[in-house]
Protein backbone atom coordinates (compact mmCIF):
# COMPACT_ATOMS: atom_id res chain seq x y z
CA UNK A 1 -45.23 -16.14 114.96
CA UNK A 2 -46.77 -17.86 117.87
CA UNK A 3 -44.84 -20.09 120.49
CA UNK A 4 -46.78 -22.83 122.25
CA UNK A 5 -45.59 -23.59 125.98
CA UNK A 6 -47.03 -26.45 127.40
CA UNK A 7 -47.05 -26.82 131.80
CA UNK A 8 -48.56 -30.41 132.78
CA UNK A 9 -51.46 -30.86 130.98
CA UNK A 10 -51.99 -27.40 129.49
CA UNK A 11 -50.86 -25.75 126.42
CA UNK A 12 -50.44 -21.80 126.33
CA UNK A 13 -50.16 -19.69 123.05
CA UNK A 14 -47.88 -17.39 123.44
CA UNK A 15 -47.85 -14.07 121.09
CA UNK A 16 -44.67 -13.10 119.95
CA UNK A 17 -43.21 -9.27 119.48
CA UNK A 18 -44.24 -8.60 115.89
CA UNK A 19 -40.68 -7.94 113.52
CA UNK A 20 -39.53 -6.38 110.11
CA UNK A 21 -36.61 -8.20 108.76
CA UNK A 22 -34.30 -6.96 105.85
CA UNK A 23 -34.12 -9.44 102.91
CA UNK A 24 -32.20 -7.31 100.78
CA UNK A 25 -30.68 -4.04 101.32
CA UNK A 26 -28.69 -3.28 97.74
CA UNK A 27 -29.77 -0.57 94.92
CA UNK A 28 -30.99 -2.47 91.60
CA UNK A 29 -27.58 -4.08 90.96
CA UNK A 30 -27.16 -6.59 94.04
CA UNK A 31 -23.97 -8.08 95.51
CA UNK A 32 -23.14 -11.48 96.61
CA UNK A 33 -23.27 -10.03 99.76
CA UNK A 34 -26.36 -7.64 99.47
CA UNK A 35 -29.56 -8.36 97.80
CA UNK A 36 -31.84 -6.20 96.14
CA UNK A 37 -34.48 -4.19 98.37
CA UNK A 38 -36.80 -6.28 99.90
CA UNK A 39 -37.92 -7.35 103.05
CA UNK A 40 -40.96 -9.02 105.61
CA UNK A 41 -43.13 -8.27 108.36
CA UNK A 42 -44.02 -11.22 110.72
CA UNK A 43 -46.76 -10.93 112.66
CA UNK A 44 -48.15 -13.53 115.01
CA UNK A 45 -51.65 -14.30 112.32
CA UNK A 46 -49.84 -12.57 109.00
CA UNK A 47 -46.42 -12.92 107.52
CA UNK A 48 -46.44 -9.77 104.81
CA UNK A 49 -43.81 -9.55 102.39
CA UNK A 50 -42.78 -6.71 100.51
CA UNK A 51 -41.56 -6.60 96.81
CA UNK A 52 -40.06 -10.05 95.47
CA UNK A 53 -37.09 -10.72 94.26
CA UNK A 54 -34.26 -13.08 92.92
CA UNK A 55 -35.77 -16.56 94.62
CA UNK A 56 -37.90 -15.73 97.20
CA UNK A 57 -38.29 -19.12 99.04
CA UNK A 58 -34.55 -19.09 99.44
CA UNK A 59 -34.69 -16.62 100.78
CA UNK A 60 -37.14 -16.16 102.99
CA UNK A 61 -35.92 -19.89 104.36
CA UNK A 62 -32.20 -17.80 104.78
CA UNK A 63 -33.78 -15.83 107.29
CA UNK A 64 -35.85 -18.37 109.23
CA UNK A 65 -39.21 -18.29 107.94
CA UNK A 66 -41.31 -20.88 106.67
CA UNK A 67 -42.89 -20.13 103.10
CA UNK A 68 -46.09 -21.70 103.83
CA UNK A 69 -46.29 -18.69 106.35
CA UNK A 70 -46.66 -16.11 104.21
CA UNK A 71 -50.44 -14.61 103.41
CA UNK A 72 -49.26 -11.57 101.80
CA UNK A 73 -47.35 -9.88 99.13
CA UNK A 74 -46.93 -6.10 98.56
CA UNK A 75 -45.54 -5.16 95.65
CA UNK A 76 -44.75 -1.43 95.27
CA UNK A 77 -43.99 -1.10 91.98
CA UNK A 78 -42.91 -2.91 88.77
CA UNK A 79 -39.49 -2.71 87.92
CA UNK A 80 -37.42 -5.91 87.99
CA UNK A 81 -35.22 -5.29 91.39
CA UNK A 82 -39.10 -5.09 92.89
CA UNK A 83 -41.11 -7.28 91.30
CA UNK A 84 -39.06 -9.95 89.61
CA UNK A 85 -39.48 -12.59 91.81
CA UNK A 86 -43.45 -12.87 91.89
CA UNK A 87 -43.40 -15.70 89.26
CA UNK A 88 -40.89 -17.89 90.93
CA UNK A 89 -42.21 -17.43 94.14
CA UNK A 90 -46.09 -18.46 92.97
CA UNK A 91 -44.38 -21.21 90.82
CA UNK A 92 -42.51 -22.95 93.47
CA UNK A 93 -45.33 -22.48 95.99
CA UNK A 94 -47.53 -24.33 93.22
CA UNK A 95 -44.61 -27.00 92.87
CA UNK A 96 -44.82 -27.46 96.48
CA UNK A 97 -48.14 -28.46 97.16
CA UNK A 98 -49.49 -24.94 98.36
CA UNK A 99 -53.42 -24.93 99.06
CA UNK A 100 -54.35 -21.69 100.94
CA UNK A 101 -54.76 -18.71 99.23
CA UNK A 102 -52.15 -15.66 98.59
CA UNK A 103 -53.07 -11.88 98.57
CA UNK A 104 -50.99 -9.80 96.29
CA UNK A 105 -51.13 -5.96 96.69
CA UNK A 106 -50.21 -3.02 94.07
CA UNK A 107 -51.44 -0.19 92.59
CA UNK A 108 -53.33 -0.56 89.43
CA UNK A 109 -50.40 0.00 86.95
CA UNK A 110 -48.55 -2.65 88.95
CA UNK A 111 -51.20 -5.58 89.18
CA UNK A 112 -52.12 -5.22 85.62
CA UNK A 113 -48.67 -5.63 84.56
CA UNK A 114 -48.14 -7.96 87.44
CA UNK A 115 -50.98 -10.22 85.87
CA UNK A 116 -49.95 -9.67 81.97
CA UNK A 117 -46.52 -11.65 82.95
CA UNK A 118 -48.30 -13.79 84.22
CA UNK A 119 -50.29 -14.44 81.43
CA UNK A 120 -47.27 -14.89 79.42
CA UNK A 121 -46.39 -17.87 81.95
CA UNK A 122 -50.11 -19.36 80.58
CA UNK A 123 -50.63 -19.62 84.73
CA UNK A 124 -54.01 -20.28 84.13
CA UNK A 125 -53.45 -23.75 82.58
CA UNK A 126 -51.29 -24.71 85.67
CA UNK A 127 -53.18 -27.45 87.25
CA UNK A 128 -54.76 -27.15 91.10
CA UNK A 129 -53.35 -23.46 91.34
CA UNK A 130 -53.82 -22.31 94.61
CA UNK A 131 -56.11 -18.53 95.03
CA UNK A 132 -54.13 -15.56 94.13
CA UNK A 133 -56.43 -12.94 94.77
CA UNK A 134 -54.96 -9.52 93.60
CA UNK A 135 -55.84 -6.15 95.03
CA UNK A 136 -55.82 -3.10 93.50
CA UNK A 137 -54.69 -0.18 95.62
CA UNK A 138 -55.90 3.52 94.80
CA UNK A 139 -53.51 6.41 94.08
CA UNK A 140 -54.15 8.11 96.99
CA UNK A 141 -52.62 9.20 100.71
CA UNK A 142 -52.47 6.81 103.48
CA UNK A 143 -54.93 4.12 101.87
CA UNK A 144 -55.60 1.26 104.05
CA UNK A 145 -53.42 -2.16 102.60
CA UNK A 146 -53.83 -4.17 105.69
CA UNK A 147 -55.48 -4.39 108.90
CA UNK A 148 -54.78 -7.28 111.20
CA UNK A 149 -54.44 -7.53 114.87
CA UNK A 150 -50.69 -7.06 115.20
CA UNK A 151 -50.61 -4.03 112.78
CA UNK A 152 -52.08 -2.37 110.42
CA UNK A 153 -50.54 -1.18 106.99
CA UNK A 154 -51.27 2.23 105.17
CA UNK A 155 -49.53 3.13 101.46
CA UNK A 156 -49.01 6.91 99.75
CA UNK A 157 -47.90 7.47 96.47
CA UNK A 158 -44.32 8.45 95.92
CA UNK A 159 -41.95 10.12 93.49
CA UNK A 160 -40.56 7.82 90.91
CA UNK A 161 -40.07 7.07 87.39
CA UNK A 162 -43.20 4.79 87.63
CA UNK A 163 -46.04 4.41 89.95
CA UNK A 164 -44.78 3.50 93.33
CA UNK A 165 -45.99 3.32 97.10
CA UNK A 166 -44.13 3.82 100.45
CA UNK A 167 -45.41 2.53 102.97
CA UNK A 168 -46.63 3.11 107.07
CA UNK A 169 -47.01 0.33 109.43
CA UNK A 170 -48.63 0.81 112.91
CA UNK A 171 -47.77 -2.23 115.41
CA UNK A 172 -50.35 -2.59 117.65
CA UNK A 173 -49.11 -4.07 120.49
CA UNK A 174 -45.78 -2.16 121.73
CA UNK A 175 -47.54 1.34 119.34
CA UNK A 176 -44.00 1.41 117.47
CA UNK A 177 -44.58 3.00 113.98
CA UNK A 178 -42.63 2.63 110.71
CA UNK A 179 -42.44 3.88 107.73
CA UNK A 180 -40.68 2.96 104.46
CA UNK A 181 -40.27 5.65 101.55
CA UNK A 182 -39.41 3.11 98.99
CA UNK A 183 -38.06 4.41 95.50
CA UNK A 184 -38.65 8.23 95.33
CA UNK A 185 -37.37 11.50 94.96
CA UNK A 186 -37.31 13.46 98.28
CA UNK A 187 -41.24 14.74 98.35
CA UNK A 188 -44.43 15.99 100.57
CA UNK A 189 -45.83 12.94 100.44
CA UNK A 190 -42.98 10.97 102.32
CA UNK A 191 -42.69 13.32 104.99
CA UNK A 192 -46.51 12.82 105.50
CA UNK A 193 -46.16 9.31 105.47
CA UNK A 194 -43.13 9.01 107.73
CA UNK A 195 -45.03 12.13 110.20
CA UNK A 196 -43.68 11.08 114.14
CA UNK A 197 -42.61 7.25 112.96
CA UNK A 198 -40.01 5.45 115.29
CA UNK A 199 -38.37 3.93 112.13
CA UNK A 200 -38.16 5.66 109.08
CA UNK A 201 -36.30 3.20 106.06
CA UNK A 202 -35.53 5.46 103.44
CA UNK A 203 -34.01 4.73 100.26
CA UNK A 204 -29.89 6.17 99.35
CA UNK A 205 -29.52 5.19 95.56
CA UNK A 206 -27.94 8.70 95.10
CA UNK A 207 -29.86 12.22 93.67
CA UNK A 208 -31.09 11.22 90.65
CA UNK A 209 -34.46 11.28 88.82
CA UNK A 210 -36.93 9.28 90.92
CA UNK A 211 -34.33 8.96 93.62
CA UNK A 212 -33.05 10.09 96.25
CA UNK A 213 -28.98 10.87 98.13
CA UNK A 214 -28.16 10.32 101.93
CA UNK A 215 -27.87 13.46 102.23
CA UNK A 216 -32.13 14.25 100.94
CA UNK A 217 -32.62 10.96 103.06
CA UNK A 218 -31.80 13.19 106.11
CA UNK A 219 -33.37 16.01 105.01
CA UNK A 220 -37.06 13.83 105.17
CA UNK A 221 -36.44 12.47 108.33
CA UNK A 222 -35.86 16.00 109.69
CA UNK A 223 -38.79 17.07 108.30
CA UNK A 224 -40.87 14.10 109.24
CA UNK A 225 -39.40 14.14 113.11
CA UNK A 226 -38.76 10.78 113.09
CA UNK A 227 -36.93 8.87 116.20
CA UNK A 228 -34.08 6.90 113.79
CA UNK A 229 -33.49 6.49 110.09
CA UNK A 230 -32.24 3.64 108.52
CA UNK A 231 -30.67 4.25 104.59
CA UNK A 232 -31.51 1.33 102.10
CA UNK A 233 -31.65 0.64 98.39
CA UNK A 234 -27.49 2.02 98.49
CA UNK A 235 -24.72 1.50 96.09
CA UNK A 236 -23.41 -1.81 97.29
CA UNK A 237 -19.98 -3.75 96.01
CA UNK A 238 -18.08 -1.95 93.62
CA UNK A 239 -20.48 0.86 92.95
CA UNK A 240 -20.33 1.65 96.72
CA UNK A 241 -18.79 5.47 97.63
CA UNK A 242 -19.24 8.10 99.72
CA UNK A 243 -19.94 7.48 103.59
CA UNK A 244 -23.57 7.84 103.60
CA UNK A 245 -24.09 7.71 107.30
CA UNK A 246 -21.75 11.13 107.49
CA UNK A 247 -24.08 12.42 104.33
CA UNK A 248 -27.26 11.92 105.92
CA UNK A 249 -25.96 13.65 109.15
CA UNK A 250 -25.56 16.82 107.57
CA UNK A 251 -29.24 17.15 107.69
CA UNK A 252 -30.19 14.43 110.49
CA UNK A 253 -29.15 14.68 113.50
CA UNK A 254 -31.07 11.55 115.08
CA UNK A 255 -29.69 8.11 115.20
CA UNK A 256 -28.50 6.85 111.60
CA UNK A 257 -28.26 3.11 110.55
CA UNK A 258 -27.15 1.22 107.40
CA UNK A 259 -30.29 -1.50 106.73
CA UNK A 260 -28.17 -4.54 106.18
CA UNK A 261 -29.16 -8.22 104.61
CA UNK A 262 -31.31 -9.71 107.39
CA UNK A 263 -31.00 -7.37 109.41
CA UNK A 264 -33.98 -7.99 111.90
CA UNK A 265 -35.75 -4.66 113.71
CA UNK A 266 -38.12 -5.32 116.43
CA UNK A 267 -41.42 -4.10 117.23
């Protein structure tokens, strides 16, 4: 996001402190109060936001941010609390006049499927569709998503039922690094991806296949010596338990935070 100051006769651009802000912060049964995981990195040129869910317009407007803004989506993998919203969101930017194009990012199992729903829309007959121009990500470590001049975004492979991605994102400006682990079962790959960060977000659904407990949560951040950890993709509502904060502390003992609904962190 850019602010414009104007003295006299002169306009300045100003650059503003790039941001991550939490759109959702629930497991895959959301709350009135908590959405499902998802959430947005502003920069001052690129507005990047991953996975899609329930309306996305909504709300990305709840927290701020105009639609028109955004230039990318990552999705990390396809399972409905990830991925749902994609064909509302391309819909309603249709509906609304959009012109410039939209990059969508996933690996190759989520794109195709990602485009097969699609299909089943009939998109393609949708008059004066704007460019959606999908990318296909390889299966591999640290793989370059994104580069752009107020950070640059790097995706690994992680351990869940399906293929999925966490992801690393290195802000250029203030040299803050986080990482997000995403869906997965406590593995190598996130503590290489998370290696040093300032922010590790790391998923709390509870041990289970393809997931992970507070308590692992803690036990990756140790690992990965990272400066704070914030637990996401928890029990929320009625299916909350447990103090996962205390759980994660068994095995962490750097600063702990619950990733709340629009939640903003700075960078």
């Amino acid at each position: 996001m850019k602010l414009q100051l104007t003295i006299g006769e002169n306009s300045v651009n100003i650059r503003c402190m790039a941001k991550v802000i939490i759109l959702g912060s629930s497991n895959a049964i959301p709350t009135i109060e908590s959405e499902n995981t998802h959430m947005v990195i502003v920069g001052n040129d690129r507005t990047v936001l991953v996975d899609s869910v329930s309306n996305p317009i909504v709300r990305l407007e709840q927290a701020g941010l105009d639609f028109n803004n955004l230039t990318d989506v990552i999705v990390t993998h396809f399972h409905p609390d990830h991925a749902s919203g994609v064909p509302l969101l391309l819909m309603d930017m249709w509906l609304m006049g959009r012109q410039k194009p939209l990059n969508i990012y996933g690996l190759h199992y989520t794109i195709d499927r990602l485009e097969s729903l699609m299909g089943l829309y009939n998109w393609s007959a949708w008059p004066e569709f704007f460019p959606v121009v999908f990318y296909r990500l390889p299966t591999q470590e640290m793989t370059q998503v994104l580069d752009c001049p107020d950070f640059v975004i790097q995706a690994s492979p992680v351990h869940h039922m399906i293929p999925n991605i966490g992801l690393r994102v290195d802000f250029s400006e203030s040299q803050k690094v986080m990482a997000y682990s995403c869906d997965t079962e406590p593995c190598d790959e996130v503590v290489r991806l998370s290696a040093g960060v300032d922010v590790l977000i790391h998923e709390a659904t509870g041990e289970s296949p393809g997931h992970s407990s507070a308590e692992q949560a803690g036990t990756i951040a140790s690992k990965a010596e990272v400066n704070k950890l914030y637990l996401i993709h928890y029990p929320t509502g009625r299916f909350a338990k447990g103090d996962l904060i205390a759980e994660a502390s068994k095995t962490y003992q750097g600063d702990i935070q619950l990733a709340k609904d629009f939640m903003v962190l700075d960078f």
